[in-house]
Protein backbone atom coordinates (compact mmCIF):
# COMPACT_ATOMS: atom_id res chain seq x y z
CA UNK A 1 35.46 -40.47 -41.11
CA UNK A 2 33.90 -37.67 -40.20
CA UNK A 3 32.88 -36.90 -36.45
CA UNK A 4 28.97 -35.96 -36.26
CA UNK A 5 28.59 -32.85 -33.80
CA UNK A 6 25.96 -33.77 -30.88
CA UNK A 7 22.43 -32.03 -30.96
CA UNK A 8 22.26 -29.11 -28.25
CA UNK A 9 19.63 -30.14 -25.47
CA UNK A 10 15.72 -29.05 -26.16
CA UNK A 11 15.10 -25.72 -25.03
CA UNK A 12 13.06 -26.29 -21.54
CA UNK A 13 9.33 -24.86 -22.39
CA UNK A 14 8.35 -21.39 -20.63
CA UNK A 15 5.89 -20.92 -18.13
CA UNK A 16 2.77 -18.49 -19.85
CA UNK A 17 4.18 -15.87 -16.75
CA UNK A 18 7.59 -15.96 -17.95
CA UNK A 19 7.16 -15.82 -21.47
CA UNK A 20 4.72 -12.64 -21.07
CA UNK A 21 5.98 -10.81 -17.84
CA UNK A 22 9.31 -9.37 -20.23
CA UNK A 23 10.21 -6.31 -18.03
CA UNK A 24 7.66 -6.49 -15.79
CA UNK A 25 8.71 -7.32 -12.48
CA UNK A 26 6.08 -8.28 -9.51
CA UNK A 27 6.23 -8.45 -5.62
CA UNK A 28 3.19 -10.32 -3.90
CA UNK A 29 2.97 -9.89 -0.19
CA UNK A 30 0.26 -11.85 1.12
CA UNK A 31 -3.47 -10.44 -0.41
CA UNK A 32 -2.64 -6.91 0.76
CA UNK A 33 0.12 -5.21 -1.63
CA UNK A 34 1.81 -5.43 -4.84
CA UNK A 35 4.74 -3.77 -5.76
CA UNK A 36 5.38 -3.47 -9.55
CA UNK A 37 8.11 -2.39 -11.77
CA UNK A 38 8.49 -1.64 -15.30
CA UNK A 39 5.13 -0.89 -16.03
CA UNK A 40 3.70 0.88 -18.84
CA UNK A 41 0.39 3.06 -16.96
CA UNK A 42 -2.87 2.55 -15.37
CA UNK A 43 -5.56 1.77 -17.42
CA UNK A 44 -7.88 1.25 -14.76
CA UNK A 45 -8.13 2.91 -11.12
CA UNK A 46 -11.29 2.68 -8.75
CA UNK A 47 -11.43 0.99 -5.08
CA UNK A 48 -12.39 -2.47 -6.59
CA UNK A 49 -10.33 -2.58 -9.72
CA UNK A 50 -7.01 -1.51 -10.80
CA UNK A 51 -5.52 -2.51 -14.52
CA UNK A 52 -1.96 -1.57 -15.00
CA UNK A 53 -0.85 -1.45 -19.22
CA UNK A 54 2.02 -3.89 -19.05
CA UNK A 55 2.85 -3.62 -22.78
CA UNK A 56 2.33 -6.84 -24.78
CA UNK A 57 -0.88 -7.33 -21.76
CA UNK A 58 -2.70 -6.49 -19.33
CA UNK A 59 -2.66 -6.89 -15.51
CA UNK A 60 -5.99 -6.55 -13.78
CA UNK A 61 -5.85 -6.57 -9.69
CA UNK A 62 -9.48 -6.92 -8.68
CA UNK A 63 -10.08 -6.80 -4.51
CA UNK A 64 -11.75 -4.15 -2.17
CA UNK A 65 -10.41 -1.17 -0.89
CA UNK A 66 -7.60 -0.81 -3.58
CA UNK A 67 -5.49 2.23 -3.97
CA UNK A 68 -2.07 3.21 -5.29
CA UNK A 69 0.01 3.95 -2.29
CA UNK A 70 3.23 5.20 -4.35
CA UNK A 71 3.27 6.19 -7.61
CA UNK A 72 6.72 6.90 -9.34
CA UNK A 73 8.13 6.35 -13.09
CA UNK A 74 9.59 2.92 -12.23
CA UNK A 75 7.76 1.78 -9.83
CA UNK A 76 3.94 1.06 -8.50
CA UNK A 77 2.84 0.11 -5.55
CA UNK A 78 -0.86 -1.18 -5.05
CA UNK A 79 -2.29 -1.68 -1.87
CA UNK A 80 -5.68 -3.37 -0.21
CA UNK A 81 -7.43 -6.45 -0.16
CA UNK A 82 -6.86 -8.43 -3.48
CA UNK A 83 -8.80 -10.73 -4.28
CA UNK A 84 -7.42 -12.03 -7.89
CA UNK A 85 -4.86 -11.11 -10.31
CA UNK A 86 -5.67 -11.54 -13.95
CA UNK A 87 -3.10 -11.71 -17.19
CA UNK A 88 -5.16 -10.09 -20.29
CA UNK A 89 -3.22 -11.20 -23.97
């Protein structure tokens, strides 16, 4: 008689963040900075708009009084009053 092997469990479904995000690593604190890592440039840069190239998408911070406080090759940090964060596919 042969012994049947069980089934491994389903593989749980992925949020749309994590299955996108990849190397891409975000800190949110409160509506007034965002520190990024891993990202691939800025697309984007004025005072009410800032879109960062995040390789397979697109981040788009949109607020008022946005700048880029620090700049470095790993990490970005944005800083202002945000008023939405948007994932571009």
């Amino acid at each position: 008689m042969t012994r049947r092997q069980p089934s491994p469990p389903p593989k749980r479904p992925q949020s749309i963040l994590g299955a996108h995000l990849g190397t891409l690593h975000m800190d949110i604190s409160s509506n007034r900075e965002v520190i990024l890592e891993g990202n691939n440039g800025i697309l984007e840069y004025n005072d009410r708009s800032i879109k960062i190239n995040a390789g397979q998408y697109i981040v788009s911070f949109q607020g008022r009084g946005l700048h880029i406080r620090t700049m470095s090759e790993r990490e970005l940090v944005i800083h202002g009053f945000l008023t939405s964060i948007e994932y571009i596919i």
